[in-house]
N, C-alpha and C. Protein backbone atom coordinates (compact mmCIF):
# COMPACT_ATOMS: atom_id res chain seq x y z
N UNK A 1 165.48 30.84 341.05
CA UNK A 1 166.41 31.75 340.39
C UNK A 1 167.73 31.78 341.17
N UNK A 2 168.23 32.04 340.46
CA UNK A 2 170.10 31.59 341.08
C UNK A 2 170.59 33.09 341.28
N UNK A 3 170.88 33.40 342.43
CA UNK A 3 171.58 34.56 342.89
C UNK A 3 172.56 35.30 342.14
N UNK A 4 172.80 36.16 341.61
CA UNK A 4 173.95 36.59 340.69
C UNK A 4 174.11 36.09 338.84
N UNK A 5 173.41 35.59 338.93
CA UNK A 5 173.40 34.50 337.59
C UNK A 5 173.17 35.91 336.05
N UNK A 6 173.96 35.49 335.57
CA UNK A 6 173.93 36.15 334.25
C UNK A 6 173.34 35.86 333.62
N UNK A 7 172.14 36.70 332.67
CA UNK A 7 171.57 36.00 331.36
C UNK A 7 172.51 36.72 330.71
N UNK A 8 171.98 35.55 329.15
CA UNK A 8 172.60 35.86 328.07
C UNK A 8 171.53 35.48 327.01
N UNK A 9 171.37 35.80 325.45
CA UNK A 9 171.18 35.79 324.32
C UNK A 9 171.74 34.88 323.86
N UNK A 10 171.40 33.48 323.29
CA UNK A 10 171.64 33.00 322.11
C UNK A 10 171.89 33.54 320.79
N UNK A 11 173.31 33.80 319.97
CA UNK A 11 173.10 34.55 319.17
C UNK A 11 172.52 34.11 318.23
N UNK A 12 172.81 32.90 318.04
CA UNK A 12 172.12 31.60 316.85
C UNK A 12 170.86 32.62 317.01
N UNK A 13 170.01 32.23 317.71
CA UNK A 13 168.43 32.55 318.14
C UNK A 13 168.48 34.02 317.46
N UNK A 14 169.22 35.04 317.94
CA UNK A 14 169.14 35.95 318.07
C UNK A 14 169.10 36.42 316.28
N UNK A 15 169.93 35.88 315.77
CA UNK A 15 170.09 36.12 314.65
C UNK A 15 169.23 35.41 313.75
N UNK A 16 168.63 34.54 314.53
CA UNK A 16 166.82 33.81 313.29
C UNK A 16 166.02 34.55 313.80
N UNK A 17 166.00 35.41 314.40
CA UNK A 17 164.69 36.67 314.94
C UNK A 17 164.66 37.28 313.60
N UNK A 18 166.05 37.69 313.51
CA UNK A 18 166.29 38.52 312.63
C UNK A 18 166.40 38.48 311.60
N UNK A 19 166.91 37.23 310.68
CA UNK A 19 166.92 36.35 309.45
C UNK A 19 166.30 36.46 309.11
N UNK A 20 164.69 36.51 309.32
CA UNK A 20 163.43 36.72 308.88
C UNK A 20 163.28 37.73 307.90
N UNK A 21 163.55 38.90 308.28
CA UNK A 21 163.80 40.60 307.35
C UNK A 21 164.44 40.46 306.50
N UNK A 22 166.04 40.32 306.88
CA UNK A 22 167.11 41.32 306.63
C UNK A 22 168.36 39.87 306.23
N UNK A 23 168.46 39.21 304.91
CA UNK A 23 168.95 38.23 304.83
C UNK A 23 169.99 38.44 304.27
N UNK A 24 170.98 37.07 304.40
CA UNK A 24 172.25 37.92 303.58
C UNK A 24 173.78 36.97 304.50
N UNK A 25 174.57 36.20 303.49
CA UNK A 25 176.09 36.25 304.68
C UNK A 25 176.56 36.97 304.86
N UNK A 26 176.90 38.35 304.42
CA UNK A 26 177.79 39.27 304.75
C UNK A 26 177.01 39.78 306.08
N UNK A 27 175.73 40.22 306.17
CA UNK A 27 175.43 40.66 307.71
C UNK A 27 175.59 39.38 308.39
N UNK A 28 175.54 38.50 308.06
CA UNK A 28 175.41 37.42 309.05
C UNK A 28 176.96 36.89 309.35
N UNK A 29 178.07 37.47 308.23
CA UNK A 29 179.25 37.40 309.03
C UNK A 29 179.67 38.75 309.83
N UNK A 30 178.95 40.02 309.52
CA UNK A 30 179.48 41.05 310.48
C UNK A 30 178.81 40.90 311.53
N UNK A 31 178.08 40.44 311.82
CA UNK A 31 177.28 39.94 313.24
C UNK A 31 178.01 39.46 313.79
N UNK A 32 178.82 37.89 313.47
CA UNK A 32 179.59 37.15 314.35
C UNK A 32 180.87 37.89 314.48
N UNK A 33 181.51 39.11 313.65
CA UNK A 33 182.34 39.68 314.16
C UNK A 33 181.93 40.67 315.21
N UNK A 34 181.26 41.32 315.08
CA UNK A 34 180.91 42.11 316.33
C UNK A 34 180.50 40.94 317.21
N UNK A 35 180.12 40.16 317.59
CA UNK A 35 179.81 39.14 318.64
C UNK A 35 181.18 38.92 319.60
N UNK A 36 181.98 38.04 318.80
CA UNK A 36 183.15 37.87 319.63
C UNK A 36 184.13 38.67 319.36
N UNK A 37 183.95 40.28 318.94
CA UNK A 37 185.18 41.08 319.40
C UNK A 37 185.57 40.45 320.88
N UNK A 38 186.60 41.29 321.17
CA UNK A 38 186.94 40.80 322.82
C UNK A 38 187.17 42.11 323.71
N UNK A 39 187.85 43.04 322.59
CA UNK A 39 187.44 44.46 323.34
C UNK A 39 186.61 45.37 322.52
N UNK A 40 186.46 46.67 324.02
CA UNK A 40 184.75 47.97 323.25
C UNK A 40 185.77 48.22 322.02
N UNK A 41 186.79 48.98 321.98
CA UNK A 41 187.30 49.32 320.64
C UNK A 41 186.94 48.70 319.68
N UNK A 42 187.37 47.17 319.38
CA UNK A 42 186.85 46.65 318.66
C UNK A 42 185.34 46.38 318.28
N UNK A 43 184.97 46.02 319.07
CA UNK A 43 183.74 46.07 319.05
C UNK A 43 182.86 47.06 318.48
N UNK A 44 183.18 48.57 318.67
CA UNK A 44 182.90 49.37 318.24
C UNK A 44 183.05 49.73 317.08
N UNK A 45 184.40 49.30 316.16
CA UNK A 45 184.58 49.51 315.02
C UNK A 45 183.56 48.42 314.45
N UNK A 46 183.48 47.22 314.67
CA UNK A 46 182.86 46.08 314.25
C UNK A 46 181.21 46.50 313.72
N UNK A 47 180.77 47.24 315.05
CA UNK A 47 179.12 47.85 314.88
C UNK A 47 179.06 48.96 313.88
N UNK A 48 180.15 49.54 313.91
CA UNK A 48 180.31 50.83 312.80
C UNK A 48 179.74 50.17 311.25
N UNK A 49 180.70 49.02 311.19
CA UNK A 49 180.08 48.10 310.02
C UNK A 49 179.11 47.41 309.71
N UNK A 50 178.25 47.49 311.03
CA UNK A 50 177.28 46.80 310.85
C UNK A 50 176.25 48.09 310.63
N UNK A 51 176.40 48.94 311.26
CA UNK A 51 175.76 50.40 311.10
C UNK A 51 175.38 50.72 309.64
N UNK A 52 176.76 51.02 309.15
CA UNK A 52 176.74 51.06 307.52
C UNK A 52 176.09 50.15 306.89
N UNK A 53 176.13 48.83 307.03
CA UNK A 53 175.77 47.47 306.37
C UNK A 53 174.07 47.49 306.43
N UNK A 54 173.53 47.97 307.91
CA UNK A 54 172.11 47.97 307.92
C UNK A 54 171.81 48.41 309.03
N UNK A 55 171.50 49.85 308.93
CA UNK A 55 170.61 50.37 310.31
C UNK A 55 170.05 49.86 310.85
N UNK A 56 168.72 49.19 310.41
CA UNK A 56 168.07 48.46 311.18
C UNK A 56 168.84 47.18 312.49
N UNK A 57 169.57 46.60 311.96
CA UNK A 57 169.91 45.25 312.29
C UNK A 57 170.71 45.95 314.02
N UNK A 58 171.45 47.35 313.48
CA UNK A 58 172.28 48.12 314.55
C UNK A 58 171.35 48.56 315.56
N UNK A 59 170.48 48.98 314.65
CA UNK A 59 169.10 49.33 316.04
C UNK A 59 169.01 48.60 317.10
N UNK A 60 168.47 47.59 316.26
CA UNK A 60 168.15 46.24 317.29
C UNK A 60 168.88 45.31 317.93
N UNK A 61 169.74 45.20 317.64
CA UNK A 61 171.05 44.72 318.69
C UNK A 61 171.94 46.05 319.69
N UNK A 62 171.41 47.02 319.43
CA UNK A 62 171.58 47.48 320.18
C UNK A 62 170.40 48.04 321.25
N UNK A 63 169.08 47.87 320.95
CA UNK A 63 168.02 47.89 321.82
C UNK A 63 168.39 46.48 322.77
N UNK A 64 168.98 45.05 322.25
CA UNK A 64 168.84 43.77 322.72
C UNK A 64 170.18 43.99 323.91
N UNK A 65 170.57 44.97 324.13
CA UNK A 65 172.03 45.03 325.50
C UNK A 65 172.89 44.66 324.93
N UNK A 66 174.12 45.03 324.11
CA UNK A 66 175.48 44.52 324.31
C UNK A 66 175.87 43.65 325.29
N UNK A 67 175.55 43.76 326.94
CA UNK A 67 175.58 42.81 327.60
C UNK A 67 175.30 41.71 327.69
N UNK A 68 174.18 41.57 326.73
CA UNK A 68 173.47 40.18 326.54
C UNK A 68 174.11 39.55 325.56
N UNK A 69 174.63 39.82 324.67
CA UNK A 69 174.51 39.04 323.44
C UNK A 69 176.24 38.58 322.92
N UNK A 70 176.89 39.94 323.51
CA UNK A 70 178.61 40.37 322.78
C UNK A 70 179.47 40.02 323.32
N UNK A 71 180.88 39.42 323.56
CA UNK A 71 181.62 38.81 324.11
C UNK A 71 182.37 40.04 324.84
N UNK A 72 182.34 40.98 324.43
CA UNK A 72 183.51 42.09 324.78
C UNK A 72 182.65 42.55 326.09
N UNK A 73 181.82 42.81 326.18
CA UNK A 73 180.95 43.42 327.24
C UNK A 73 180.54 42.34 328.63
N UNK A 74 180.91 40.86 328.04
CA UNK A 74 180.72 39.98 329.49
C UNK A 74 180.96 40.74 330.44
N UNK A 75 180.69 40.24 331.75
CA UNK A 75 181.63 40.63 333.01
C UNK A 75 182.68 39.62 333.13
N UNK A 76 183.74 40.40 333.47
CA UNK A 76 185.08 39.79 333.53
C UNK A 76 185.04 38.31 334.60
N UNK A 77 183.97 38.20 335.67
CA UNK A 77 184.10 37.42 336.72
C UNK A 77 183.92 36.22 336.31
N UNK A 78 183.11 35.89 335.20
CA UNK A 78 182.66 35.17 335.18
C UNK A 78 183.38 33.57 334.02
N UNK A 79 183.07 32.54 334.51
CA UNK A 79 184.30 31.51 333.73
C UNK A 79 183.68 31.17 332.67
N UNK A 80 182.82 31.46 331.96
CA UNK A 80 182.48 30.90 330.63
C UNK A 80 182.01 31.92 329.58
N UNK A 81 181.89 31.80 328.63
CA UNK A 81 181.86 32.98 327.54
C UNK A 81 181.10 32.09 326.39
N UNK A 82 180.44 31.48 326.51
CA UNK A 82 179.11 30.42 325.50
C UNK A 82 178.52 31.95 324.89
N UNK A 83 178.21 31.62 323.36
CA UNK A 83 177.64 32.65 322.73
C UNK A 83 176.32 31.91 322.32
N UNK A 84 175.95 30.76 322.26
CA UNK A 84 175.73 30.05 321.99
C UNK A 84 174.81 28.63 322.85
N UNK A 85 173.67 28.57 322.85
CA UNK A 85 173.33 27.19 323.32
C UNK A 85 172.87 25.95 323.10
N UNK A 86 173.64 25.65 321.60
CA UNK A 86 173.87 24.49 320.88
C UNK A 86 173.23 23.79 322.00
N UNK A 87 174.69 23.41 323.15
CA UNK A 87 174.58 22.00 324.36
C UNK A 87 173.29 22.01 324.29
N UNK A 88 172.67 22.52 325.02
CA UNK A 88 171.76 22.58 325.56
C UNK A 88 170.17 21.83 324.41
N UNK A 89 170.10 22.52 323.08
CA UNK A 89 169.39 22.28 321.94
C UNK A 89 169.91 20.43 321.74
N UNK A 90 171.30 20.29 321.87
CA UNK A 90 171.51 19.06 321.35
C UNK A 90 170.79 17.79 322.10
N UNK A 91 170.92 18.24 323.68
CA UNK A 91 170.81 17.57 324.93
C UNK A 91 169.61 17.72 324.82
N UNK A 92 168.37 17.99 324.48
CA UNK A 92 166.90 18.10 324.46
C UNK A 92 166.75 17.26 323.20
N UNK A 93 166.98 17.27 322.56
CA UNK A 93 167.08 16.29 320.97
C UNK A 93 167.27 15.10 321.63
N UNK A 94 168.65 14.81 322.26
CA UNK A 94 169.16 13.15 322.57
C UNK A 94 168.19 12.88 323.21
N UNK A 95 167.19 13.49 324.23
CA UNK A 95 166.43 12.71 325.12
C UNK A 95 164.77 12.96 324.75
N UNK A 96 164.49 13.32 323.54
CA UNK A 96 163.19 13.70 323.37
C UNK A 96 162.24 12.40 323.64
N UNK A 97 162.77 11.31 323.13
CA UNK A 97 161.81 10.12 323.82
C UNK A 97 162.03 9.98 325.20
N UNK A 98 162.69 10.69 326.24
CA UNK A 98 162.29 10.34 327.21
C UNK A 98 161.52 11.15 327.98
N UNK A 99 161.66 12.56 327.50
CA UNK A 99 161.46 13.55 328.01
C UNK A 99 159.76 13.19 328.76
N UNK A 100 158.85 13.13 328.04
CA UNK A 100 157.35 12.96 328.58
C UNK A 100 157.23 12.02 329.39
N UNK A 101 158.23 11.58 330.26
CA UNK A 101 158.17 10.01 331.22
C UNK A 101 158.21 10.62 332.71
N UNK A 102 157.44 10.19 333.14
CA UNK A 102 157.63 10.10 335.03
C UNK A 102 159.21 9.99 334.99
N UNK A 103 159.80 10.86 336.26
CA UNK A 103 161.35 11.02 336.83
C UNK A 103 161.48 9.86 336.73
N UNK A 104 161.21 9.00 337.58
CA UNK A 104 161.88 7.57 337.28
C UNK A 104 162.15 7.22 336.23
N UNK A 105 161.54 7.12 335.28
CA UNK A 105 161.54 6.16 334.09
C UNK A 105 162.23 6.66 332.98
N UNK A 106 162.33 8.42 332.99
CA UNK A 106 163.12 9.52 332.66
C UNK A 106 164.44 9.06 332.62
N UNK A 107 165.07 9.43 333.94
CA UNK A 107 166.16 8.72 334.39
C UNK A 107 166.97 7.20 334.19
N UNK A 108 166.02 6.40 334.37
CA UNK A 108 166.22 5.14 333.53
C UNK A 108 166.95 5.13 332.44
N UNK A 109 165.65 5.81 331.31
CA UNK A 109 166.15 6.02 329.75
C UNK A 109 167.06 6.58 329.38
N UNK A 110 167.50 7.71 330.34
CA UNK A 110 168.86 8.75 330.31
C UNK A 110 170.02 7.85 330.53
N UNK A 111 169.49 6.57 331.76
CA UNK A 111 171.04 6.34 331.82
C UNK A 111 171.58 5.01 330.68
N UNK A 112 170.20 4.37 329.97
CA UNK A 112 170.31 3.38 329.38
C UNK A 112 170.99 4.15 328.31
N UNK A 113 170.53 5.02 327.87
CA UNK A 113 170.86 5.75 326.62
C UNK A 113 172.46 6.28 326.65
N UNK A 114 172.96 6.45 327.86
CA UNK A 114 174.19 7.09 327.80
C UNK A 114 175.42 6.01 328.08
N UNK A 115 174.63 4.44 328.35
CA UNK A 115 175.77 3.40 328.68
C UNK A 115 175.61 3.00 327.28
N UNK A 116 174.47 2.76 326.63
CA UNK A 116 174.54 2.52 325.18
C UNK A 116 175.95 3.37 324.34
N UNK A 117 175.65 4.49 324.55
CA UNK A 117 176.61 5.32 323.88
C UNK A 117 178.23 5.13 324.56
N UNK A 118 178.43 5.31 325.24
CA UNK A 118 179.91 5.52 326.33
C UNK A 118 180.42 4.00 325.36
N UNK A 119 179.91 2.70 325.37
CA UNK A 119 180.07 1.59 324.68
C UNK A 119 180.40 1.52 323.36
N UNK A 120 179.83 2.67 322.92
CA UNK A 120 179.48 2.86 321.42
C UNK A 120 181.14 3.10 321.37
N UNK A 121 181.30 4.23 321.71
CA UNK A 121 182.52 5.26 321.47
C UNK A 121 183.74 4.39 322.11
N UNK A 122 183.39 3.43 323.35
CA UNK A 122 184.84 2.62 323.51
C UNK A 122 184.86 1.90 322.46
N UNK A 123 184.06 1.01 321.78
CA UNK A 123 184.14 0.36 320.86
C UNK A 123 184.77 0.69 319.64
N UNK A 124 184.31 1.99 319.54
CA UNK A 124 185.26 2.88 318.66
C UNK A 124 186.45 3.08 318.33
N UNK A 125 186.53 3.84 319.80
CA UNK A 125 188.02 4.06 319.92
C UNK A 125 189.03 3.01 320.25
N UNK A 126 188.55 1.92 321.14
CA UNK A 126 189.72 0.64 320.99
C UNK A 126 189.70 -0.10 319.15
N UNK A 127 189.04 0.75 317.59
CA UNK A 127 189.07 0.06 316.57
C UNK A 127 190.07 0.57 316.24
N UNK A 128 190.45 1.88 316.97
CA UNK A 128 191.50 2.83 316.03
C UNK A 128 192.84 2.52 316.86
């Protein structure tokens, strides 16, 4: 465990917990507005609407910490503001065939796989 380290909530995630119940784009766009307000004011008006829109949904994002999940409530110290852990989902996808391999062979496939690609994309980009 990393000393000081912030968790956070995936909201993606956070919001297929919840998708399940309570379906709909309009909550699912007042969600991402209350998400990345940037200040409590805002933010606060934002939940007001989500309040109205569906008690429930207000409950529970607000049982889940504002800290965890909302952009306005980060701590200021910190250099990144990811709401989100796409990277991370994508980067487990690219390497799923290698994933079940002894480190070595892991590694191997990671790096074959990423000179394959880097090639790919010069090839690319010297077409344009």
């Amino acid at each position: 465990m990393v000393l000081n380290a912030e968790m956070r909530f995936c909201v993606r995630h956070l919001y297929g917990n919840f998708r399940n119940q309570w379906r709909g784009l309009k909550l699912k766009s007042i969600l991402w507005k209350v998400v990345i307000a940037c200040g409590k004011e805002d933010y606060e008006e934002r939940m007001k609407l989500l309040e109205k829109e569906c008690k429930a949904w207000h409950a529970y994002l607000l049982l889940a910490g504002k800290e965890m999940w909302t952009r306005s409530h980060f701590l200021t110290n910190r250099k990144f503001d990811l709401l989100c852990n796409n990277i991370c989902e994508a980067w487990n996808k690219y390497i799923l065939e290698a994933r079940d391999k002894p480190v070595i062979t892991l590694l191997e496939m990671i790096k074959k796989m990423m000179i394959i690609r880097f090639q790919t994309e010069r090839i690319l980009a010297e077409a344009h």
